[in-house]
PDB file of N, CA and C in Angstrom:
ATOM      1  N   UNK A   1     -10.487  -4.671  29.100  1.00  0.00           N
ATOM      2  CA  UNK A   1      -9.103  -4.365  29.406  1.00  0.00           C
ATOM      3  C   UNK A   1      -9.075  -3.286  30.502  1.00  0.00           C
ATOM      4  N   UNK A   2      -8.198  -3.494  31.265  1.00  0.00           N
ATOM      5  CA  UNK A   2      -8.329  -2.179  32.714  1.00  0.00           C
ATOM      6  C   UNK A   2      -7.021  -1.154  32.581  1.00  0.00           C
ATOM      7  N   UNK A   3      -7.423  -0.161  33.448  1.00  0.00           N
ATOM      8  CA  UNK A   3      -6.908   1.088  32.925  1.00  0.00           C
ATOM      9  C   UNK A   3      -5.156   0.518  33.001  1.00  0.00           C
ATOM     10  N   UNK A   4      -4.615  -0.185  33.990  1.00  0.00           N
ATOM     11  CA  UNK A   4      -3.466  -0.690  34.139  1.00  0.00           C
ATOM     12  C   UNK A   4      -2.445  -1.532  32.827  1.00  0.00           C
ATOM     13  N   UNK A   5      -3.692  -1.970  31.781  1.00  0.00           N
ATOM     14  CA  UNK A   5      -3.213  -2.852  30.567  1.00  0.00           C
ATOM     15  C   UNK A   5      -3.225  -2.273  29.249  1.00  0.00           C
ATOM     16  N   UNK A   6      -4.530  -1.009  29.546  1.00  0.00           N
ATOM     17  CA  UNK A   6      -4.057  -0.275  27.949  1.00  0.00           C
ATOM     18  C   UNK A   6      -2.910   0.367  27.863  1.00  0.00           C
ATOM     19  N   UNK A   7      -2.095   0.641  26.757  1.00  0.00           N
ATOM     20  CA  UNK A   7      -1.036   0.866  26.080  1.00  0.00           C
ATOM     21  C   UNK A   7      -0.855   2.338  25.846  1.00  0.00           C
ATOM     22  N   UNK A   8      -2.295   2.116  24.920  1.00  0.00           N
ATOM     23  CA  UNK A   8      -2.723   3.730  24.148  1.00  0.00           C
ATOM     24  C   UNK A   8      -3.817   4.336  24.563  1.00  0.00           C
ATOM     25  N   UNK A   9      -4.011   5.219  24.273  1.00  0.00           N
ATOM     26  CA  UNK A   9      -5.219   6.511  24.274  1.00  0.00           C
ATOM     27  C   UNK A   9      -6.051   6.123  23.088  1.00  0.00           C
ATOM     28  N   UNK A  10      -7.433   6.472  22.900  1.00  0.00           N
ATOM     29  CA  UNK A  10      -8.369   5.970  21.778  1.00  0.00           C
ATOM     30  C   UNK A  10      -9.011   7.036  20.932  1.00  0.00           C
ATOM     31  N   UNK A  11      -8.731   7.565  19.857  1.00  0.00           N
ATOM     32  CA  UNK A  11      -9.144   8.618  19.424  1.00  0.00           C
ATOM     33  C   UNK A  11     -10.669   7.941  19.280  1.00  0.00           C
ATOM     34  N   UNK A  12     -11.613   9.142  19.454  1.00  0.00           N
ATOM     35  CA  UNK A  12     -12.559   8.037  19.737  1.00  0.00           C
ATOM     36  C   UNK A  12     -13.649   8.989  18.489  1.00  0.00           C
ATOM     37  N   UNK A  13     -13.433  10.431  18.299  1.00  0.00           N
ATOM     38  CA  UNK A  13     -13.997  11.471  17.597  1.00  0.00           C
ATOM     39  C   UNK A  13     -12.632  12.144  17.084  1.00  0.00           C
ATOM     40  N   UNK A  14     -12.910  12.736  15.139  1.00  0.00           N
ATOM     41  CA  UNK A  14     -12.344  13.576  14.786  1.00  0.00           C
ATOM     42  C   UNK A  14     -12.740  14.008  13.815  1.00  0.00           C
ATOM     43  N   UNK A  15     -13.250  15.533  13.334  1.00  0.00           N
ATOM     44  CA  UNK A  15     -13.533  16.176  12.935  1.00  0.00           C
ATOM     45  C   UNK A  15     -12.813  17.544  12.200  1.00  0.00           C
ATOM     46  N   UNK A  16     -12.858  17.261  10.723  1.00  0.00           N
ATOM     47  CA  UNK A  16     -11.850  18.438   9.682  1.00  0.00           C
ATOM     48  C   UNK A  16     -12.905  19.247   9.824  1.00  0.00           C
ATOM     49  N   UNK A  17     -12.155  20.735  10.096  1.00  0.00           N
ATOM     50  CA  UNK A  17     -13.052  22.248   9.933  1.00  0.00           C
ATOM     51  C   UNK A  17     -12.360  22.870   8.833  1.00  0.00           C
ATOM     52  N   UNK A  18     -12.967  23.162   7.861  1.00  0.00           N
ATOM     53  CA  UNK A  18     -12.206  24.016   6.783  1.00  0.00           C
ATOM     54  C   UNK A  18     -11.585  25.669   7.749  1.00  0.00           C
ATOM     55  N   UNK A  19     -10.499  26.228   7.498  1.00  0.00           N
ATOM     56  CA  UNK A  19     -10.773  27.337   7.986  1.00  0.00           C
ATOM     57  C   UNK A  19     -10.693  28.421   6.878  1.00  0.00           C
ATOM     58  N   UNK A  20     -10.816  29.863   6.937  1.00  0.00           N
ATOM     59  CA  UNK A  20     -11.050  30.908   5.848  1.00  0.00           C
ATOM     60  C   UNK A  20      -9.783  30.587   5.152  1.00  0.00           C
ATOM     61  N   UNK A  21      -8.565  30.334   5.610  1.00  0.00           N
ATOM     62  CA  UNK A  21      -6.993  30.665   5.096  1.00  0.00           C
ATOM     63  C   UNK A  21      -6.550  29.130   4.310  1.00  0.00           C
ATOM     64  N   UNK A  22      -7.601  28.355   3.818  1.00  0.00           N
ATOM     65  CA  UNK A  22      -7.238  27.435   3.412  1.00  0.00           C
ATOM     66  C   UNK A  22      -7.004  25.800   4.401  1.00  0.00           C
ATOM     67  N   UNK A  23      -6.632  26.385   5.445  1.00  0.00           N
ATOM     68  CA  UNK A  23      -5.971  25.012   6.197  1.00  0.00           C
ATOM     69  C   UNK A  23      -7.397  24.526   6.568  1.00  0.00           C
ATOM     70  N   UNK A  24      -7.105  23.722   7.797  1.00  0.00           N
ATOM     71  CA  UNK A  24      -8.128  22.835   8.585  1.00  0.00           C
ATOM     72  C   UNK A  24      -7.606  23.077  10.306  1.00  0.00           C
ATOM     73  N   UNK A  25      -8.411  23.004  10.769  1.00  0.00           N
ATOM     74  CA  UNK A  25      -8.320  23.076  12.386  1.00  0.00           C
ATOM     75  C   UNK A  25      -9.218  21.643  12.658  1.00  0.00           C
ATOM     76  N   UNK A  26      -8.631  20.829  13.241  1.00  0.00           N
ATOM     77  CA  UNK A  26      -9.005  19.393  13.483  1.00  0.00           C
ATOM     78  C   UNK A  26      -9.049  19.617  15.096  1.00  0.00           C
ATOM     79  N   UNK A  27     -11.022  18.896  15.568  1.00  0.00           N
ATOM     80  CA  UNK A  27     -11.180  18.778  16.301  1.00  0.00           C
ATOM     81  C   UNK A  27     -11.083  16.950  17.075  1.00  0.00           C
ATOM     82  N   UNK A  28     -10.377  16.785  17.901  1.00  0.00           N
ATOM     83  CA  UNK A  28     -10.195  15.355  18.333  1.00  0.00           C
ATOM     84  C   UNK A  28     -10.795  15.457  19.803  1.00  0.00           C
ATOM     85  N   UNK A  29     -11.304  13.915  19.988  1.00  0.00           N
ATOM     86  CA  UNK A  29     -11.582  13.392  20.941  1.00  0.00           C
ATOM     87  C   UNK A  29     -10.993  12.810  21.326  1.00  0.00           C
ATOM     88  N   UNK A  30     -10.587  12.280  22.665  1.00  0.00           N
ATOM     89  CA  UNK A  30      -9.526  11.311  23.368  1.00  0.00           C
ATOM     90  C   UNK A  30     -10.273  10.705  24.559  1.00  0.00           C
ATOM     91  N   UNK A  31     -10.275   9.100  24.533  1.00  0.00           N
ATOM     92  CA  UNK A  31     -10.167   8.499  25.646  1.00  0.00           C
ATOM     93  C   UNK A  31      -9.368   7.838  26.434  1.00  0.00           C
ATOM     94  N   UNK A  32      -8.390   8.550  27.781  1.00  0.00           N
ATOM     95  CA  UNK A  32      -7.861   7.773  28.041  1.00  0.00           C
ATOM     96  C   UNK A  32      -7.607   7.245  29.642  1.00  0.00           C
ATOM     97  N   UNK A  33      -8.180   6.057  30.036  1.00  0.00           N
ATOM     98  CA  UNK A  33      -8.776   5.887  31.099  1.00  0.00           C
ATOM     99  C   UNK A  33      -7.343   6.133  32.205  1.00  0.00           C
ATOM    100  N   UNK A  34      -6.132   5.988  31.574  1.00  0.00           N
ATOM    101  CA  UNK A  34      -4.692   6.040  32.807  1.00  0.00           C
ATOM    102  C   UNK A  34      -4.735   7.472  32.711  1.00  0.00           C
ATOM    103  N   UNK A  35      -5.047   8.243  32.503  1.00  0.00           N
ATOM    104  CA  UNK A  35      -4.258   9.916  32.315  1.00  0.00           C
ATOM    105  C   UNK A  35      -4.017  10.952  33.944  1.00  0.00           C
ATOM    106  N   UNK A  36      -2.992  10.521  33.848  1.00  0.00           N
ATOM    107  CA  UNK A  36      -2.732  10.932  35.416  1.00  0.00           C
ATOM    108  C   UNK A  36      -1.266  11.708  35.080  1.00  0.00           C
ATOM    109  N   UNK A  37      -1.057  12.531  35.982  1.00  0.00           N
ATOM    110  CA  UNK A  37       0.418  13.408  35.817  1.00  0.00           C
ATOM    111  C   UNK A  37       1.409  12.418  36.014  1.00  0.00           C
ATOM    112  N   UNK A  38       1.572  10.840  36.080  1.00  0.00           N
ATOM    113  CA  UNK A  38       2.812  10.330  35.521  1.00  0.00           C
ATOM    114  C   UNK A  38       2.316   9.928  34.448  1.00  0.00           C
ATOM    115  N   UNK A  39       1.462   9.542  33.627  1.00  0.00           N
ATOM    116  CA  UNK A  39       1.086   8.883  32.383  1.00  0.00           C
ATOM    117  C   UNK A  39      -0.031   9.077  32.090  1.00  0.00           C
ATOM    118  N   UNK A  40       0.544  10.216  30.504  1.00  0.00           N
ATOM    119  CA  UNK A  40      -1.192  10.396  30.240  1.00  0.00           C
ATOM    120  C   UNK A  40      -0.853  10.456  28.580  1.00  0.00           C
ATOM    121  N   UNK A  41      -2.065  10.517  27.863  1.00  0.00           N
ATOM    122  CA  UNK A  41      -1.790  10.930  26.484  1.00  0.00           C
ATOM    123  C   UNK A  41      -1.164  12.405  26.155  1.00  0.00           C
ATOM    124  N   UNK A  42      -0.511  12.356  25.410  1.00  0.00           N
ATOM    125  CA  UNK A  42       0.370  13.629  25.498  1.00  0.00           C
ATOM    126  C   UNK A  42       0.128  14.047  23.962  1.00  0.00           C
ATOM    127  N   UNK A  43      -0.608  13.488  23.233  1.00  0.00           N
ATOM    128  CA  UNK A  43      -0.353  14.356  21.897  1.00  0.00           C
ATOM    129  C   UNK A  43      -1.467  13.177  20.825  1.00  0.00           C
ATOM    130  N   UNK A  44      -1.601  13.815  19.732  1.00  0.00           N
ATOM    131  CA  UNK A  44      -2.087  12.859  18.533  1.00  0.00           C
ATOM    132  C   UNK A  44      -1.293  12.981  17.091  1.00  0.00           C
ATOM    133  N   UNK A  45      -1.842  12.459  16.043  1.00  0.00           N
ATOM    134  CA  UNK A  45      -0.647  13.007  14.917  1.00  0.00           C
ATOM    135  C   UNK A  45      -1.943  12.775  13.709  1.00  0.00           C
ATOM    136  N   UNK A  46      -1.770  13.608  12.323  1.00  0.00           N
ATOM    137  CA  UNK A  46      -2.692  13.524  11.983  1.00  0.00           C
ATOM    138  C   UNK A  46      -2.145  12.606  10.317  1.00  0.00           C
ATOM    139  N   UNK A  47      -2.613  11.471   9.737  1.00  0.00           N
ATOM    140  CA  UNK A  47      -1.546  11.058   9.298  1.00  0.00           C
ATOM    141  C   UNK A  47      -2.734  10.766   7.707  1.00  0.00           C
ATOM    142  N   UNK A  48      -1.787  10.926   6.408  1.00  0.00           N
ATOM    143  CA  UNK A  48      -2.615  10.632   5.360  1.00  0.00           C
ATOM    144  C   UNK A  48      -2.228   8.987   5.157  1.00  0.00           C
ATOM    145  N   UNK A  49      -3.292   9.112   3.778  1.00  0.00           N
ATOM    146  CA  UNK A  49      -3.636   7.565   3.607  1.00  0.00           C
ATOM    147  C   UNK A  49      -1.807   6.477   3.056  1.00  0.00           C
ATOM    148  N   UNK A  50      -1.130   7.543   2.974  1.00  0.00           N
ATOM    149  CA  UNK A  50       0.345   7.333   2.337  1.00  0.00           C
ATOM    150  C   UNK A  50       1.501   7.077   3.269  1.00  0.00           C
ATOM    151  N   UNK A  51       0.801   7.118   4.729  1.00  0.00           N
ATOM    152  CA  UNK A  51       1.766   6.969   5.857  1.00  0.00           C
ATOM    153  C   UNK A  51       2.338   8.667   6.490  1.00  0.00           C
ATOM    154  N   UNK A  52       2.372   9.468   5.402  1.00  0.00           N
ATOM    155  CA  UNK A  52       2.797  11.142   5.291  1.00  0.00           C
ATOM    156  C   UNK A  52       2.312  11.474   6.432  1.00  0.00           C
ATOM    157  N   UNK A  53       3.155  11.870   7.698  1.00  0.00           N
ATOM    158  CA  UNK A  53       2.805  13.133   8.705  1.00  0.00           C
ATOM    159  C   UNK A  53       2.398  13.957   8.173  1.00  0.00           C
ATOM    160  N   UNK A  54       1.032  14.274   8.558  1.00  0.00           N
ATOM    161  CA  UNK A  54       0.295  15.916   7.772  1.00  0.00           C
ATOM    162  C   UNK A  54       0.662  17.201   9.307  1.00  0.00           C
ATOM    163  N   UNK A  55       0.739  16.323  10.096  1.00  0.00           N
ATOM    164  CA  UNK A  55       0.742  17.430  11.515  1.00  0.00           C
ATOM    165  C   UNK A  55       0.532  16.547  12.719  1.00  0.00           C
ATOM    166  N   UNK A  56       1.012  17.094  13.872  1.00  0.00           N
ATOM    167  CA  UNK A  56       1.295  16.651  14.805  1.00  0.00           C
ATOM    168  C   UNK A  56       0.749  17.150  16.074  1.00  0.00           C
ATOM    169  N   UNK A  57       0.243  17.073  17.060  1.00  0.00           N
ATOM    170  CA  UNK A  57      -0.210  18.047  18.084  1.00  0.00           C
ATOM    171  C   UNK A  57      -0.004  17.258  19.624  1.00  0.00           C
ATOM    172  N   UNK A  58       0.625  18.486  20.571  1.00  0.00           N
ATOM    173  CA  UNK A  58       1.160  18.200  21.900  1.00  0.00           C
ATOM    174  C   UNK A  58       0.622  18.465  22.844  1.00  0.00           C
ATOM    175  N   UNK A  59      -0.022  17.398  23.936  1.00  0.00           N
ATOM    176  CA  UNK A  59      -0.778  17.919  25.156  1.00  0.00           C
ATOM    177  C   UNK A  59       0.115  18.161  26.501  1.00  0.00           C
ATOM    178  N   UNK A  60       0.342  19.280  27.087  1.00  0.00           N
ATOM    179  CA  UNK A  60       0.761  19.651  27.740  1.00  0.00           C
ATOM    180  C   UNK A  60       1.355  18.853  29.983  1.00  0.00           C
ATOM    181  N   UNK A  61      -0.206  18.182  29.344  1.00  0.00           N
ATOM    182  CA  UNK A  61      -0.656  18.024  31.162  1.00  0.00           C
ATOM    183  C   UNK A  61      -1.816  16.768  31.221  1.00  0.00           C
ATOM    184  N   UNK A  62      -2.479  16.521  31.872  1.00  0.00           N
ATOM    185  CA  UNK A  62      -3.176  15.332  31.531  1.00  0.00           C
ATOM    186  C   UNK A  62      -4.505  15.979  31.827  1.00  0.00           C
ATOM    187  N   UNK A  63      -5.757  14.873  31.411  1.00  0.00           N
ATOM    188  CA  UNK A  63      -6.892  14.952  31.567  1.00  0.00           C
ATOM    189  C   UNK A  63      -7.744  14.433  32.506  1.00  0.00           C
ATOM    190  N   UNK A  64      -7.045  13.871  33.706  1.00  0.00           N
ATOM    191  CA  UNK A  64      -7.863  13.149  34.235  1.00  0.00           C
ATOM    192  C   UNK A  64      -9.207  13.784  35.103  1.00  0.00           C
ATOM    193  N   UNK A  65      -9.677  14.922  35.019  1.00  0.00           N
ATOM    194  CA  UNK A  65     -10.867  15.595  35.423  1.00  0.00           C
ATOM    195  C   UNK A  65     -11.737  15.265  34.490  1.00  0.00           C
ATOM    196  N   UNK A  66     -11.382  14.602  33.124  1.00  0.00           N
ATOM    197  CA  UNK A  66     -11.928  15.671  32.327  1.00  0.00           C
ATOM    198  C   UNK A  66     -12.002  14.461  31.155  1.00  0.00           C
ATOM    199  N   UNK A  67     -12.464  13.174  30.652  1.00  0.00           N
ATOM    200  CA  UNK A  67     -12.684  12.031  29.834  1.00  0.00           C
ATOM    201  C   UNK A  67     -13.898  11.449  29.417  1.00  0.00           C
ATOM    202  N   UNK A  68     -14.218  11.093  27.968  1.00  0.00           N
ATOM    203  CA  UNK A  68     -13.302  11.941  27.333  1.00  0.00           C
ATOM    204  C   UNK A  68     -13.216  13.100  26.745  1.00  0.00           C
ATOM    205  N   UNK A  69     -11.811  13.735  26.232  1.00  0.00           N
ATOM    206  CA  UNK A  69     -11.826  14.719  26.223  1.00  0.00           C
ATOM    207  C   UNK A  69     -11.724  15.740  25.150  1.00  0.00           C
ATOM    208  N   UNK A  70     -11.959  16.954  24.734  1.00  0.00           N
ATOM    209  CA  UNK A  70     -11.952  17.570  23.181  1.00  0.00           C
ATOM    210  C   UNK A  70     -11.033  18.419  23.152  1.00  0.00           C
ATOM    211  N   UNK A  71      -9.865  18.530  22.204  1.00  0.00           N
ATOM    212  CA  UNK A  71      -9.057  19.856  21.509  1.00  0.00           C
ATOM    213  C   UNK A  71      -8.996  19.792  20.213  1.00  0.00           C
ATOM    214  N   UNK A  72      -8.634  21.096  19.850  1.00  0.00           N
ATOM    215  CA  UNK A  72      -8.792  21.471  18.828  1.00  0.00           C
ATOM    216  C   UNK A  72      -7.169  21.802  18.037  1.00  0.00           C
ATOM    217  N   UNK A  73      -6.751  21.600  16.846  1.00  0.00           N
ATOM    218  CA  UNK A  73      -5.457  22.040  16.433  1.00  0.00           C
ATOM    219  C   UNK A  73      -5.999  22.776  15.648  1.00  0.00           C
ATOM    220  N   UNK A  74      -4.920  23.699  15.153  1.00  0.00           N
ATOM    221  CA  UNK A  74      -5.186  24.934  14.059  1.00  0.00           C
ATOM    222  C   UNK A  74      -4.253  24.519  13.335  1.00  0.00           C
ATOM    223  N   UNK A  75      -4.671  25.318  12.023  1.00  0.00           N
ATOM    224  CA  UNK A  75      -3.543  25.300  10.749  1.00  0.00           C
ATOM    225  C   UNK A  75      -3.202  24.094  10.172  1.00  0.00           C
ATOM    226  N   UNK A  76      -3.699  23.101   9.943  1.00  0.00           N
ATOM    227  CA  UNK A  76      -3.250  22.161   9.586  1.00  0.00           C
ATOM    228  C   UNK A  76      -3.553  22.098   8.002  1.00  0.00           C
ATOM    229  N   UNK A  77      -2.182  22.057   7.053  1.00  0.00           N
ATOM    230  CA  UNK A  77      -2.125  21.738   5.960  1.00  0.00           C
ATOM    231  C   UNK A  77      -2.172  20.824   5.159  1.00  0.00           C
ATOM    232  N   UNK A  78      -3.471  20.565   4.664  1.00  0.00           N
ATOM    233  CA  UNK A  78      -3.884  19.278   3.717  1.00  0.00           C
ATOM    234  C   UNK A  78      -3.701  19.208   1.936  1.00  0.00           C
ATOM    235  N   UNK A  79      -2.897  18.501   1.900  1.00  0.00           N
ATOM    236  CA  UNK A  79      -2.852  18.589   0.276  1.00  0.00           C
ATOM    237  C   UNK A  79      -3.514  18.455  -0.289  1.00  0.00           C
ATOM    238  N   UNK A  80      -4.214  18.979  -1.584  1.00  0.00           N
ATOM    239  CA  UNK A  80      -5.606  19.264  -1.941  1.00  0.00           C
ATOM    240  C   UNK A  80      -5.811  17.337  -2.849  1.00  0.00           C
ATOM    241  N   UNK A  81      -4.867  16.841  -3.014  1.00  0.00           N
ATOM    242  CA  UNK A  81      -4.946  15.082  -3.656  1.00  0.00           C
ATOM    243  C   UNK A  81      -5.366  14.323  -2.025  1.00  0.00           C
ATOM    244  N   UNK A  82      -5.222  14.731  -1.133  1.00  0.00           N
ATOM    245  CA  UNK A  82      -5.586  13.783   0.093  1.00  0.00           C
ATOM    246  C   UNK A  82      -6.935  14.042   0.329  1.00  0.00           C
ATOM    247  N   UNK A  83      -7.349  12.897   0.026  1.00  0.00           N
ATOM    248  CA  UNK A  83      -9.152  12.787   0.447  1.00  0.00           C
ATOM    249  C   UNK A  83      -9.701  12.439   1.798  1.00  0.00           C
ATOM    250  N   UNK A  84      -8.889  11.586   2.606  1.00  0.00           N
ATOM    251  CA  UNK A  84      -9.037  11.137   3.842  1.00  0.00           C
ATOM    252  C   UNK A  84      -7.649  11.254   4.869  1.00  0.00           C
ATOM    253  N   UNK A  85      -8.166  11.345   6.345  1.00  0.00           N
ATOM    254  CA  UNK A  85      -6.811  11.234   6.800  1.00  0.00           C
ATOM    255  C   UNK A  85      -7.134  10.664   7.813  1.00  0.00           C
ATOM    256  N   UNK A  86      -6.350   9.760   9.034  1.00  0.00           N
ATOM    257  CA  UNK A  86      -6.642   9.070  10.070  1.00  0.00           C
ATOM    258  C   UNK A  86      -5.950   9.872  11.507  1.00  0.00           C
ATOM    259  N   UNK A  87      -6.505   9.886  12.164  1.00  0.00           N
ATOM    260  CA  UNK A  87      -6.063  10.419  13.792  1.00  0.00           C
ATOM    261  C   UNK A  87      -5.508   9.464  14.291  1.00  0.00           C
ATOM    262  N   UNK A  88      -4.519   9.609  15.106  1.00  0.00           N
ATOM    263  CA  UNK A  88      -3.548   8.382  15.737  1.00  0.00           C
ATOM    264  C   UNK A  88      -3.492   9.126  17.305  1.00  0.00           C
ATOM    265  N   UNK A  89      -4.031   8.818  18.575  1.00  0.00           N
ATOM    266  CA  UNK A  89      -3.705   8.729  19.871  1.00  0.00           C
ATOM    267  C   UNK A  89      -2.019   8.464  20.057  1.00  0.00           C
ATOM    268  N   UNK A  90      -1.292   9.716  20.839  1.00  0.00           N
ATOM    269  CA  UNK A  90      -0.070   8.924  21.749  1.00  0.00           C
ATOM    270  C   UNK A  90      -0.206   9.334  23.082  1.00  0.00           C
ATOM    271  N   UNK A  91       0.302   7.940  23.289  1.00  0.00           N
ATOM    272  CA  UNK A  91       0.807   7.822  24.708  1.00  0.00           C
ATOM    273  C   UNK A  91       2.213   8.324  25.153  1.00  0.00           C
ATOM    274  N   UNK A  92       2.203   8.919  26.526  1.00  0.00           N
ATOM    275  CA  UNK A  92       3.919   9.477  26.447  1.00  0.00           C
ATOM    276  C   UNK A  92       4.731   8.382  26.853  1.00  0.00           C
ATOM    277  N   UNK A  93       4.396   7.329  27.483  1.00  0.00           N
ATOM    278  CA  UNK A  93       5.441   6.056  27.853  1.00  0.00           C
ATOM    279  C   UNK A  93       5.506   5.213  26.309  1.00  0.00           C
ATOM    280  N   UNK A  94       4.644   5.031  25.738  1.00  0.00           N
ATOM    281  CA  UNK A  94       4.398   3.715  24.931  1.00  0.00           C
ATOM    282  C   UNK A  94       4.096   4.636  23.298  1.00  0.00           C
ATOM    283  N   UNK A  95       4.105   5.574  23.311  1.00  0.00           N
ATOM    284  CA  UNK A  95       3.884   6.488  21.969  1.00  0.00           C
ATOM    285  C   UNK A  95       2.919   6.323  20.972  1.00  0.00           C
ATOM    286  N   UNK A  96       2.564   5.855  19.687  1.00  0.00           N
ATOM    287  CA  UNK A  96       1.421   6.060  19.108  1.00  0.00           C
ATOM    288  C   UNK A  96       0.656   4.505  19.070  1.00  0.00           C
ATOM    289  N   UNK A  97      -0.539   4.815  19.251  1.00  0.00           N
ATOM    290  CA  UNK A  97      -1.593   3.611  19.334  1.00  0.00           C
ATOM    291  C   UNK A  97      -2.548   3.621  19.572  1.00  0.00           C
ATOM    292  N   UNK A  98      -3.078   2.543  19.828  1.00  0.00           N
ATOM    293  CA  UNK A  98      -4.991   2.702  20.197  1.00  0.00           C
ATOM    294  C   UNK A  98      -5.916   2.974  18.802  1.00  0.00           C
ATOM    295  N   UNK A  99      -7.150   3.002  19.313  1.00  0.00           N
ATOM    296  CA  UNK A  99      -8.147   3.594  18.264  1.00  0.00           C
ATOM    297  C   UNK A  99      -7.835   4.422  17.525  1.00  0.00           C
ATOM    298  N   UNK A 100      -8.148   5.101  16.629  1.00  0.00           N
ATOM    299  CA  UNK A 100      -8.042   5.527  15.672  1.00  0.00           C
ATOM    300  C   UNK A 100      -9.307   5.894  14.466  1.00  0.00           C
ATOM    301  N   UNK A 101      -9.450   7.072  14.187  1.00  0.00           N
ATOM    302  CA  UNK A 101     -10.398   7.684  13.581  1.00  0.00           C
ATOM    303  C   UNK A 101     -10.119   7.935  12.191  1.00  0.00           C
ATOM    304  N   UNK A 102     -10.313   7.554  11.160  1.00  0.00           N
ATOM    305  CA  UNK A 102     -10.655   8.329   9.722  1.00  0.00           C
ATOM    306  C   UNK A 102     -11.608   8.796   9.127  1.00  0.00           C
ATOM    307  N   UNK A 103     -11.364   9.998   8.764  1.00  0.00           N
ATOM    308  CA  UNK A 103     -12.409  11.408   8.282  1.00  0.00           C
ATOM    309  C   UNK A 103     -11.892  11.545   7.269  1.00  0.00           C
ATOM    310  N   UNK A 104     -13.005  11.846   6.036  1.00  0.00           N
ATOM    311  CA  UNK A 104     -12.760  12.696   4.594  1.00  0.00           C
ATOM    312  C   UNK A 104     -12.511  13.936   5.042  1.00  0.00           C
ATOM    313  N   UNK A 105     -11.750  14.217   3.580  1.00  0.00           N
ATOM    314  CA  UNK A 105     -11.495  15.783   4.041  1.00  0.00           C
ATOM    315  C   UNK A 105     -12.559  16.338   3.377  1.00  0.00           C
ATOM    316  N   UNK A 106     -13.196  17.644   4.301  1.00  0.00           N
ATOM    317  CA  UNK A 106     -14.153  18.068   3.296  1.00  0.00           C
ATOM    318  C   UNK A 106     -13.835  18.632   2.071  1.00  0.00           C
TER     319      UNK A 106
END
């Protein structure tokens, strides 16, 4: 598929960090071959096995130096019954899609 036909961004890596205060700081990977300052991935969402938004995170600017690429969110609150959760890629024209990652929580 060429950069002109994908839709979405591909979470391609994601990784739960316990932090001291209880939460998680989730590290994601993103591939996304269009990411140019008119259209790029703009964010991911971090979602449990129940459909439940656990958290949400917003990319500012695009990556195209730079694919693919790693950030990190802080604070993210996991309910201690959620064992797994899945990473969801968005796109800012076409919004959530693509690959997609699921990680246990540690």
């Amino acid at each position: 598929m060429s950069a002109l036909e994908q839709r979405h961004p591909d979470v391609i890596e994601a990784e739960l960090v316990p932090a001291d205060d209880g939460t998680y700081d989730v590290e994601v990977t993103i591939s996304s071959p269009y990411d140019t300052p008119q259209r790029y991935a703009d964010g991911w969402r971090v979602v449990a096995p129940d459909g439940t938004v656990l958290g949400e995170h917003q990319l500012a600017h695009d990556h195209a130096g730079e694919q693919p690429f790693t950030r990190t969110q802080r604070g993210l609150t996991i309910p201690d019954e959620v064992g797994e959760v899945t990473v969801e890629g968005r796109d800012q024209q076409f919004g959530y899609g693509g690959g997609t990652v699921t990680t246990d929580v540690p």
